[in-house]
C-alpha atoms as a PDB file:
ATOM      1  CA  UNK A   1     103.463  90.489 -51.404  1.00  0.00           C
ATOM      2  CA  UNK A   2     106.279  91.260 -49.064  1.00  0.00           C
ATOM      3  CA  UNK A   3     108.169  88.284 -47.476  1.00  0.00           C
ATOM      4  CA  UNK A   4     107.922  86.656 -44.479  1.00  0.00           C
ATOM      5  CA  UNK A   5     110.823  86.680 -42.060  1.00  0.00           C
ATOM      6  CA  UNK A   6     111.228  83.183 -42.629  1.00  0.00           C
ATOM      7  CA  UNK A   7     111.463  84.313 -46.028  1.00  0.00           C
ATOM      8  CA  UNK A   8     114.176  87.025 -45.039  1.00  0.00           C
ATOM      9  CA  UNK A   9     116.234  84.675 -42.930  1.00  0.00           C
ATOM     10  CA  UNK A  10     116.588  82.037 -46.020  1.00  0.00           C
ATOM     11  CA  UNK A  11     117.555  84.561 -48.588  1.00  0.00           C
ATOM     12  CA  UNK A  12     120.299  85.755 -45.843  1.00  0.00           C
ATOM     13  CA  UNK A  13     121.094  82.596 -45.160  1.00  0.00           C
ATOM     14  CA  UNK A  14     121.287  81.252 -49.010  1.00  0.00           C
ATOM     15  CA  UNK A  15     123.610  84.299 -49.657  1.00  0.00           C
ATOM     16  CA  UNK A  16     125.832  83.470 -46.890  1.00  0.00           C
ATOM     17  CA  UNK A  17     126.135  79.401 -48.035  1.00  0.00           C
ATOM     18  CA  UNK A  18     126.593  80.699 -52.053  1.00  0.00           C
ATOM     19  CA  UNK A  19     129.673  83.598 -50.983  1.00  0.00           C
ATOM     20  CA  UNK A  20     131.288  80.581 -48.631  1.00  0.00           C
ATOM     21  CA  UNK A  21     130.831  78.195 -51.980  1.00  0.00           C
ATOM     22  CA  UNK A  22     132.027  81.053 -54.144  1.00  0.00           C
ATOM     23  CA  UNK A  23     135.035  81.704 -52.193  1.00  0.00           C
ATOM     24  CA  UNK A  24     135.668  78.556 -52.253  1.00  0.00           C
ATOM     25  CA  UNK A  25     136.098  78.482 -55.493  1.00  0.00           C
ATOM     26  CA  UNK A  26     137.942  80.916 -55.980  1.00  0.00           C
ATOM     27  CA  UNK A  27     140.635  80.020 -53.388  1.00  0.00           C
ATOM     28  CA  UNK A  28     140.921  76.786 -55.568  1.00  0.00           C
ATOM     29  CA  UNK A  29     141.101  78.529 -59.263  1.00  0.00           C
ATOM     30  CA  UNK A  30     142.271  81.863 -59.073  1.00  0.00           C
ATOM     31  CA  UNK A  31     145.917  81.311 -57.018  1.00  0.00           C
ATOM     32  CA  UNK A  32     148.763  79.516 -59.400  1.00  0.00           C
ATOM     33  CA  UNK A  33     149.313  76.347 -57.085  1.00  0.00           C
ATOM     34  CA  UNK A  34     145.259  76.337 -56.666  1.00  0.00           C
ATOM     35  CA  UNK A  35     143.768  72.990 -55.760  1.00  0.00           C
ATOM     36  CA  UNK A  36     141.471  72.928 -58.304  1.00  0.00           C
ATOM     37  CA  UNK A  37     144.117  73.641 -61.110  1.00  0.00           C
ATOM     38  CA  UNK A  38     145.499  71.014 -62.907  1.00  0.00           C
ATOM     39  CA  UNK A  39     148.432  69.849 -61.015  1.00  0.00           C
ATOM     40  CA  UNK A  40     150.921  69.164 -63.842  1.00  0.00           C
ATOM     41  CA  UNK A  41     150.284  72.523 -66.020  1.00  0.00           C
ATOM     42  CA  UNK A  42     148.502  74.587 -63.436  1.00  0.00           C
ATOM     43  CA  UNK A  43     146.171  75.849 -66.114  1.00  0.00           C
ATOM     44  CA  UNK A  44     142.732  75.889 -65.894  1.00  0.00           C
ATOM     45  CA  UNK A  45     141.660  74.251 -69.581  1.00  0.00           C
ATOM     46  CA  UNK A  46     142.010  70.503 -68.477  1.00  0.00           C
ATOM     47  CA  UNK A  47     141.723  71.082 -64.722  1.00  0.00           C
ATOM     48  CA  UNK A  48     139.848  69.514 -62.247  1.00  0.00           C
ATOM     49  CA  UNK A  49     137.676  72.337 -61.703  1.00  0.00           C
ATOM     50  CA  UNK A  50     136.612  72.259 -65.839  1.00  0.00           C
ATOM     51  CA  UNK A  51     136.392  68.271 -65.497  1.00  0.00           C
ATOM     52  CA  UNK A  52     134.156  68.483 -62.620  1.00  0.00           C
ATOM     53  CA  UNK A  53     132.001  71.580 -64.067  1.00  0.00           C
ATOM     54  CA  UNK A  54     128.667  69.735 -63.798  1.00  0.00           C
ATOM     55  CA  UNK A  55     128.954  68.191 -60.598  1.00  0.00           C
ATOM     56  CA  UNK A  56     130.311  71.663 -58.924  1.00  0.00           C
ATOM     57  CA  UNK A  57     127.280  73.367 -60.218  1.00  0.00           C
ATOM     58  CA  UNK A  58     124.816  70.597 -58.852  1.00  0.00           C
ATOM     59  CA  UNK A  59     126.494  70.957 -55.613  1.00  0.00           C
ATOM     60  CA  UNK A  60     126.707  74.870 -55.905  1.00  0.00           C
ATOM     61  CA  UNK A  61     122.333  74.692 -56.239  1.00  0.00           C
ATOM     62  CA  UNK A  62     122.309  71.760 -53.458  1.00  0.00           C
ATOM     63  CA  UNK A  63     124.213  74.119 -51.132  1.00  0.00           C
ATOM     64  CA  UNK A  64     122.565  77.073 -51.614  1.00  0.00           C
ATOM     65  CA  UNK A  65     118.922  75.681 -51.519  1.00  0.00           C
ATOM     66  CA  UNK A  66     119.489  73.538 -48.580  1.00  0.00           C
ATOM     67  CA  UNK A  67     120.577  76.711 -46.707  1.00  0.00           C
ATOM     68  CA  UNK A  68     117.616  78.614 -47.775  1.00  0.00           C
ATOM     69  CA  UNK A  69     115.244  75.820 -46.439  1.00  0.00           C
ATOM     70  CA  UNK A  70     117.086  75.753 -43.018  1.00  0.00           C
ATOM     71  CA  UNK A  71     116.648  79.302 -43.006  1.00  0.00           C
ATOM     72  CA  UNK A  72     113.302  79.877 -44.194  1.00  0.00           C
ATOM     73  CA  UNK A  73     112.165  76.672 -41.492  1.00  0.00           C
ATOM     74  CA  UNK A  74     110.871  74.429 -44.607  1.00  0.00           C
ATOM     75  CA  UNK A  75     113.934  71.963 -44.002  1.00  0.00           C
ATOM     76  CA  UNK A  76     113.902  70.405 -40.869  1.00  0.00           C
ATOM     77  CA  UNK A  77     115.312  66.836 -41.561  1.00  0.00           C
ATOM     78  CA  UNK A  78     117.326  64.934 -44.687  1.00  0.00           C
ATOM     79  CA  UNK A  79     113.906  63.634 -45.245  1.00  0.00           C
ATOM     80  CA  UNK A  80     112.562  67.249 -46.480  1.00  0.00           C
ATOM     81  CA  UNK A  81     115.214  67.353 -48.783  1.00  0.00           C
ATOM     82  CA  UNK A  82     114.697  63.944 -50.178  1.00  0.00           C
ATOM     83  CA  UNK A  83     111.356  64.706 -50.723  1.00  0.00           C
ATOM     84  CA  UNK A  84     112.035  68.583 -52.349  1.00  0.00           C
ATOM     85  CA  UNK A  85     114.397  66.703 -54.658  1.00  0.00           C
ATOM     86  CA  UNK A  86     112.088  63.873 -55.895  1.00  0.00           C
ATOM     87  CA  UNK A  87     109.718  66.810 -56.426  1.00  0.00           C
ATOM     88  CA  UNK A  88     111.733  68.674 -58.420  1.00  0.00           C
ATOM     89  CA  UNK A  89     112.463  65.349 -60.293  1.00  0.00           C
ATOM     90  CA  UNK A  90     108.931  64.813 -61.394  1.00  0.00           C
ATOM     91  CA  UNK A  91     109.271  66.691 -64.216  1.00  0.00           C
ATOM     92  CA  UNK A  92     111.902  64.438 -66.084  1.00  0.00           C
ATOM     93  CA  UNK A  93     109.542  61.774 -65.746  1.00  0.00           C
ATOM     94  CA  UNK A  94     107.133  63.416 -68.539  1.00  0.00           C
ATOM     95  CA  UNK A  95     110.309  64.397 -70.277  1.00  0.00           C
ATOM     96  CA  UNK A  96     112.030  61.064 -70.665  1.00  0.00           C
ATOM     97  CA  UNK A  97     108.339  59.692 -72.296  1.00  0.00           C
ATOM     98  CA  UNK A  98     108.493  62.640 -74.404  1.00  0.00           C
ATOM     99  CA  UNK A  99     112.333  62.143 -75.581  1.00  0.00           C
ATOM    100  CA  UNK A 100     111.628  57.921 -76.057  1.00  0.00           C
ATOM    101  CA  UNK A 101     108.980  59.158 -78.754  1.00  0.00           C
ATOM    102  CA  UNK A 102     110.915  62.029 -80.311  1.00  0.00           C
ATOM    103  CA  UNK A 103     113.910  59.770 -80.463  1.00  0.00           C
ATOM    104  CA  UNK A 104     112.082  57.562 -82.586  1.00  0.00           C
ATOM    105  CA  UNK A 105     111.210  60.194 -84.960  1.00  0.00           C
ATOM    106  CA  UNK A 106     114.650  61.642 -85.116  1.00  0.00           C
ATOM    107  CA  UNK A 107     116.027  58.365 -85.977  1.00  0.00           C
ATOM    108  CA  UNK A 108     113.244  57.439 -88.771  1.00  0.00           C
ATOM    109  CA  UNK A 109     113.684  61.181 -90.958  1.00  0.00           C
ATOM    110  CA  UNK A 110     116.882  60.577 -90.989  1.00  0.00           C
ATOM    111  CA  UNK A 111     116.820  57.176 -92.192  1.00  0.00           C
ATOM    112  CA  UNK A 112     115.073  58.420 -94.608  1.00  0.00           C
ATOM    113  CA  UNK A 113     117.312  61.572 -95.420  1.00  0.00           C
ATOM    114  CA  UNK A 114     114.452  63.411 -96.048  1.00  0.00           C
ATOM    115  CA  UNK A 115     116.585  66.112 -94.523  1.00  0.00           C
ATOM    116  CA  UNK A 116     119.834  65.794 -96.844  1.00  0.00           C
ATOM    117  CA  UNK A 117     116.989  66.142-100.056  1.00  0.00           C
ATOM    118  CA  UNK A 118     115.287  69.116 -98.926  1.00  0.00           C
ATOM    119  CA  UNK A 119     118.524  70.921 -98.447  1.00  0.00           C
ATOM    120  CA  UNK A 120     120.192  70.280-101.514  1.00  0.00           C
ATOM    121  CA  UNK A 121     116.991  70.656-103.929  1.00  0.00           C
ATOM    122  CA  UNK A 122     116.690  74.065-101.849  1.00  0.00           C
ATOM    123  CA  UNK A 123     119.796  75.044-102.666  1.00  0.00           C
ATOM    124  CA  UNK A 124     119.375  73.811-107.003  1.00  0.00           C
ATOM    125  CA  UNK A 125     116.248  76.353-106.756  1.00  0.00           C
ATOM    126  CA  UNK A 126     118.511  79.347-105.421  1.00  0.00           C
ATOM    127  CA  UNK A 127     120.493  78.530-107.840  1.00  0.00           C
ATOM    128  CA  UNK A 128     118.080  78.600-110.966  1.00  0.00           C
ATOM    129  CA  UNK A 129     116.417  81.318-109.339  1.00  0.00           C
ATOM    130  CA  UNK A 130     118.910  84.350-110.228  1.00  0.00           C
ATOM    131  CA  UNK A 131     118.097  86.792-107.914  1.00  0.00           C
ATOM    132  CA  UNK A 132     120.289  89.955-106.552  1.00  0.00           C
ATOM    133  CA  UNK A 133     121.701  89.941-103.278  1.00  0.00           C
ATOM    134  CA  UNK A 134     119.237  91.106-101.429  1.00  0.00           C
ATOM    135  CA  UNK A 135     116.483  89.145-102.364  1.00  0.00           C
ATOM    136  CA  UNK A 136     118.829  86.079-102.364  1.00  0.00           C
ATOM    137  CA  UNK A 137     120.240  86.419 -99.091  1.00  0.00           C
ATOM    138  CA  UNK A 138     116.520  86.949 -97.526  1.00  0.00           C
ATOM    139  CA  UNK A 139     115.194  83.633 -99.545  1.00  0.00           C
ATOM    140  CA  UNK A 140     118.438  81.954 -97.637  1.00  0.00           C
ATOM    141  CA  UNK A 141     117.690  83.002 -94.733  1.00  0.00           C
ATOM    142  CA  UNK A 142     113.855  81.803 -94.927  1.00  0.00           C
ATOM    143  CA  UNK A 143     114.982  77.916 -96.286  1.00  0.00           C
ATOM    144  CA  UNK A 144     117.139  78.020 -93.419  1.00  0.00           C
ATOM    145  CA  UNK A 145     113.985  78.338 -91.077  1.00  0.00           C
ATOM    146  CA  UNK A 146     112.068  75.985 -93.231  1.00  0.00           C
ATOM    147  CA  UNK A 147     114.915  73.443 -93.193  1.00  0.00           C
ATOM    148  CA  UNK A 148     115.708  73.965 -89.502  1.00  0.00           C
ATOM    149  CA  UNK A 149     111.750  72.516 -89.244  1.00  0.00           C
ATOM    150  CA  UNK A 150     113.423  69.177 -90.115  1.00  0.00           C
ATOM    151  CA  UNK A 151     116.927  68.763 -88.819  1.00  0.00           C
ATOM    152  CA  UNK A 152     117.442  69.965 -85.541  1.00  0.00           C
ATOM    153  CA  UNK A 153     121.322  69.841 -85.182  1.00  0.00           C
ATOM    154  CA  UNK A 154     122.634  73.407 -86.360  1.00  0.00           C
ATOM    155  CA  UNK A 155     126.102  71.868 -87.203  1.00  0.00           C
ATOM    156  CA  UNK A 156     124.526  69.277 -88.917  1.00  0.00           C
ATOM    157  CA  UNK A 157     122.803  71.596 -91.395  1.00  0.00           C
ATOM    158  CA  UNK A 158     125.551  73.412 -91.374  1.00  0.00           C
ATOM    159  CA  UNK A 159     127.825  70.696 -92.668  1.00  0.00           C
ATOM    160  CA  UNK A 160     125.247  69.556 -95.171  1.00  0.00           C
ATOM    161  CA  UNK A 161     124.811  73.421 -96.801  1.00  0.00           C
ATOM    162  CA  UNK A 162     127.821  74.845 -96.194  1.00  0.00           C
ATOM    163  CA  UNK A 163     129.252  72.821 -99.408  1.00  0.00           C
ATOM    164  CA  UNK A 164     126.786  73.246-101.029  1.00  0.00           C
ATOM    165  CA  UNK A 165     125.690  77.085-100.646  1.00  0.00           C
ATOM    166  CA  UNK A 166     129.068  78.766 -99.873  1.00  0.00           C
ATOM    167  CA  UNK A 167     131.259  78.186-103.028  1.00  0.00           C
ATOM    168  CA  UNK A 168     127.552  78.906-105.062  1.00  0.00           C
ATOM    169  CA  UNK A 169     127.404  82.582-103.258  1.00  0.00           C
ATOM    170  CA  UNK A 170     130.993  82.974-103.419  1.00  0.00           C
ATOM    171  CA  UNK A 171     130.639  82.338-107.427  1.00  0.00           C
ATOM    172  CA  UNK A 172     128.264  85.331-107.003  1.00  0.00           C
ATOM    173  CA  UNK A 173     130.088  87.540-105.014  1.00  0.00           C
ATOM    174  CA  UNK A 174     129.188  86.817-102.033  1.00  0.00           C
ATOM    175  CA  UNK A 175     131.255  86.408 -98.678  1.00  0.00           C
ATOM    176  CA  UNK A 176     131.015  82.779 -96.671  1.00  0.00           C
ATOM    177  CA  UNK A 177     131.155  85.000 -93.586  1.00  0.00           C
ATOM    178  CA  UNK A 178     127.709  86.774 -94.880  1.00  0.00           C
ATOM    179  CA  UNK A 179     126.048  83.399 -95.897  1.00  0.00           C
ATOM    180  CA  UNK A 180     126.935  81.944 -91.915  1.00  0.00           C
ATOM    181  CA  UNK A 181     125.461  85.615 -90.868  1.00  0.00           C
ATOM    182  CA  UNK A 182     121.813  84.338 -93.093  1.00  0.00           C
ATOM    183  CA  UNK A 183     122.233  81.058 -92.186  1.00  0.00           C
ATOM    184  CA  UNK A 184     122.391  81.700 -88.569  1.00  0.00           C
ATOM    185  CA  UNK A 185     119.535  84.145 -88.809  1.00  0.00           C
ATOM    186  CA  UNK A 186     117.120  81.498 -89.797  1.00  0.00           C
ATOM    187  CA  UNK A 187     117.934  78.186 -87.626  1.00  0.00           C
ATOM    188  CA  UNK A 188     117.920  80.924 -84.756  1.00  0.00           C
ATOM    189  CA  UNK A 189     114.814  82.081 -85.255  1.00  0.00           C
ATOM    190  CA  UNK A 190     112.737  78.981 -85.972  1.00  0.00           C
ATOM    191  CA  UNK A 191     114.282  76.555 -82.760  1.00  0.00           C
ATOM    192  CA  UNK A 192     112.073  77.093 -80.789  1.00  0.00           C
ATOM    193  CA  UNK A 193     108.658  75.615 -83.308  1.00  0.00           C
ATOM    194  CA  UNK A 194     110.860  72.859 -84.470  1.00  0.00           C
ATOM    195  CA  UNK A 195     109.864  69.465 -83.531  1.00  0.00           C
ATOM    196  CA  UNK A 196     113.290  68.236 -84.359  1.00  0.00           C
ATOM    197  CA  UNK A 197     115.191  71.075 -81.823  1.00  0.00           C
ATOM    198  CA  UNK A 198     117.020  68.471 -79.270  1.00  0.00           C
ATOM    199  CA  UNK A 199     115.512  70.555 -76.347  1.00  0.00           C
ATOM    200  CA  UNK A 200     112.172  70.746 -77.755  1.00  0.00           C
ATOM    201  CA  UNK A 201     110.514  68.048 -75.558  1.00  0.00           C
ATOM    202  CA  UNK A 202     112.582  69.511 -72.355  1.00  0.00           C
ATOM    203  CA  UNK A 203     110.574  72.581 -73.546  1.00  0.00           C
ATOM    204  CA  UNK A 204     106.897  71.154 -73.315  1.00  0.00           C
ATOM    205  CA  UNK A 205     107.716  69.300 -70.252  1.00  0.00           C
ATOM    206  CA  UNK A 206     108.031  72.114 -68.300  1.00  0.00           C
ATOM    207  CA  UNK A 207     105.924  73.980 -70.341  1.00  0.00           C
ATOM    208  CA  UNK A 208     103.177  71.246 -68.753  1.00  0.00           C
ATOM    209  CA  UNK A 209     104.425  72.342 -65.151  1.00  0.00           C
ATOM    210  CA  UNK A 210     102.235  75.775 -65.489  1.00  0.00           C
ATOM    211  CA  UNK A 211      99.538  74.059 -68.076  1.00  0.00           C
ATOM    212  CA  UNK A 212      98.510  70.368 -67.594  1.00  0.00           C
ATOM    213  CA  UNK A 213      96.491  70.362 -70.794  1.00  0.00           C
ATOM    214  CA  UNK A 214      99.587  72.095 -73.062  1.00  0.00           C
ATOM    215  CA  UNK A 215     101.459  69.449 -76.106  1.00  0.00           C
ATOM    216  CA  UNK A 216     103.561  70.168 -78.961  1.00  0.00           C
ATOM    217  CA  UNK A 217     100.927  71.804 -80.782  1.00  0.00           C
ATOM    218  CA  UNK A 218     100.097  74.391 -77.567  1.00  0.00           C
ATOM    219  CA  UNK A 219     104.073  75.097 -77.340  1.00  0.00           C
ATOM    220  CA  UNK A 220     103.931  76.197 -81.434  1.00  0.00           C
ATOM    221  CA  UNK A 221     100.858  77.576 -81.179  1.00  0.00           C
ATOM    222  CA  UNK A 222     102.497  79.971 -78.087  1.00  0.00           C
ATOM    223  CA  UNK A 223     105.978  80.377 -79.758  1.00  0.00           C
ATOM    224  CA  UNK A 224     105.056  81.133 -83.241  1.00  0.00           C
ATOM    225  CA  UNK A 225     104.218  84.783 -82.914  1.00  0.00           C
ATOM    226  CA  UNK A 226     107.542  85.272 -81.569  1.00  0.00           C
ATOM    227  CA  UNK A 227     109.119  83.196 -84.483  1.00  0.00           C
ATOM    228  CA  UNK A 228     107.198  85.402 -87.051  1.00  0.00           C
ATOM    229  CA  UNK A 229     108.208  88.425 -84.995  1.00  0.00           C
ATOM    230  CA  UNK A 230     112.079  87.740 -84.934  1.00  0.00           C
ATOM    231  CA  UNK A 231     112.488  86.796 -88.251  1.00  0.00           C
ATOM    232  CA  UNK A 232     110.840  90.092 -89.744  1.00  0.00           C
ATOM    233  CA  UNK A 233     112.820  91.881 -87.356  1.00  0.00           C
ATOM    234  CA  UNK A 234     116.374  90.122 -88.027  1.00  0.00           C
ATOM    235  CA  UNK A 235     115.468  90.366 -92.120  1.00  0.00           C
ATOM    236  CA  UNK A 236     114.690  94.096 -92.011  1.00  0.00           C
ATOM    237  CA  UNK A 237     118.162  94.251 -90.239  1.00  0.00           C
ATOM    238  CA  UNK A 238     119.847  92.645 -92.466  1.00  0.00           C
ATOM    239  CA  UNK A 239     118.253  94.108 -95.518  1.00  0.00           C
ATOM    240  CA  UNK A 240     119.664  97.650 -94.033  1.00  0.00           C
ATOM    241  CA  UNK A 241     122.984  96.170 -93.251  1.00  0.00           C
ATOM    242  CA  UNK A 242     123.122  95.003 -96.874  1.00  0.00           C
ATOM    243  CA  UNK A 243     121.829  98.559 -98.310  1.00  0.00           C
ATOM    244  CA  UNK A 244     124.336 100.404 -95.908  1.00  0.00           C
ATOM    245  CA  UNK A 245     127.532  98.078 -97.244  1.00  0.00           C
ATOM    246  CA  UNK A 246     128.633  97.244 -93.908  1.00  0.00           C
ATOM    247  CA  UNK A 247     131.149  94.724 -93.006  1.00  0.00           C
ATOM    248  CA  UNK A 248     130.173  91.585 -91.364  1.00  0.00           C
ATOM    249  CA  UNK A 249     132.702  92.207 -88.563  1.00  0.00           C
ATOM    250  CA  UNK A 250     136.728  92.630 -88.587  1.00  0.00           C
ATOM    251  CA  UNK A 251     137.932  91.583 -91.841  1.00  0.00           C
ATOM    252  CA  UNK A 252     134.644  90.237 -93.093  1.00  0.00           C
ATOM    253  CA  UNK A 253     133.120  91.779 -95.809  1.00  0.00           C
ATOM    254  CA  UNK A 254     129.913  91.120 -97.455  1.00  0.00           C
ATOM    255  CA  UNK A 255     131.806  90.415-100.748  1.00  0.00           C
ATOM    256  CA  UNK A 256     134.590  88.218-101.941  1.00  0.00           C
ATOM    257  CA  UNK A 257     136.541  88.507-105.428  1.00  0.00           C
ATOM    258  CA  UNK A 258     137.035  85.393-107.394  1.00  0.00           C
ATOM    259  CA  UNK A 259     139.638  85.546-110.083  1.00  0.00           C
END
């Protein structure tokens, strides 16, 4: 459907407001004495312009949206832009319920450490299980998934089975920079049907938005395929990256030497 020239006019007009807010910007980072630099340094890591990321971007979109509504005639007063903000809004209402309820469950497995167990008795049956490296790193990479289904924070599991399954791969030959490479693999690829994922009920809330009848089940019911999908993918990858004997990256092989 081709666009309106109201339409036209608030795309030209967005672009105009977003190059002014742009420049902007840029007149206040990129010169030395800069007024968004930090004032003592002049650097740009603890600057007001890094400080005040968030609140630059929300008035970046406020900017830029109110001009296209002047433009395209659909904001005529502050009270249309009240009321296009409190609709945009609606959505964290069903969020925040969702979050209350997930935050409960959160909190209760790990009370429990029910997360901590899994891990380590995953990592005693690699252990007894004595397979080559192949195999092994493709069974790592699939109790990553499995273990991602129950503790959402990647650093988290990280920190729990990098003790644990690093020094027993490096006692095989194996490089830690290889076992991050499997590890990564499988929390990647199973985020996105994990309950415990911190963005998870963000996910079905808007997922709601375009189906009023959709839950948790209908968003793993939707995602899985692609799960499935990238993990066979990512494996077969690896598999040939493993047959090949190619280097994780700069200075990272896939084996170490342990005198």
């Amino acid at each position: 459907m081709p666009l309106s020239a109201d339409e036209k006019r608030g795309l030209w007009y967005a672009a105009t407001a977003g190059a002014v807010f742009t420049a902007i910007l840029a007149w206040g980072t990129v010169p030395a004495d800069g007024f968004l630099r930090d004032p003592e340094s002049g650097g740009l890591l603890h600057s007001p312009f890094l400080s005040g990321i968030v609140a630059l971007i929300f008035l970046g979109a406020v900017i830029v949206g109110v001009a296209y509504g002047i433009g395209a005639r659909t904001i005529r007063s502050d009270g249309d832009v009240m009321r296009g903000m409190g609709k945009s809004i609606e959505t964290l209402g069903v969020y925040t319920v969702l979050v209350f309820f997930a935050a409960q469950f959160v909190a209760y497995f790990g009370w429990t450490n029910l997360g901590l167990i899994f891990a380590v008795e995953g990592a005693e049956l690699l252990r007894a299980a004595d397979l080559g490296v192949i195999p092994l790193m493709l069974v790592f990479v699939v109790l990553s998934a499995v273990i991602n289904l129950v503790m959402g924070s990647a650093s988290a599991k990280w920190a729990i089975m990098a003790p644990v399954f690093v020094p027993m791969f490096m006692l095989l030959g194996t490089s830690p920079e290889l076992v991050q490479v499997a590890y990564r693999i499988g929390d990647s690829c199973s985020n996105i049907v994990s309950p415990m994922m911190s963005y998870f009920a963000l996910i079905v809330a808007f997922f709601e938005r375009y189906d009023k009848q959709a839950g948790i089940g209908t968003v793993i019911a939707t995602m899985l395929p692609y799960t499935v999908a990238f993990m066979i993918g990512w494996m077969v990858m690896l598999t040939a990256w493993l047959a090949l004997g190619l280097p994780v990256g700069p200075g990272a092989p896939l084996e170490v030497a342990i005198s």
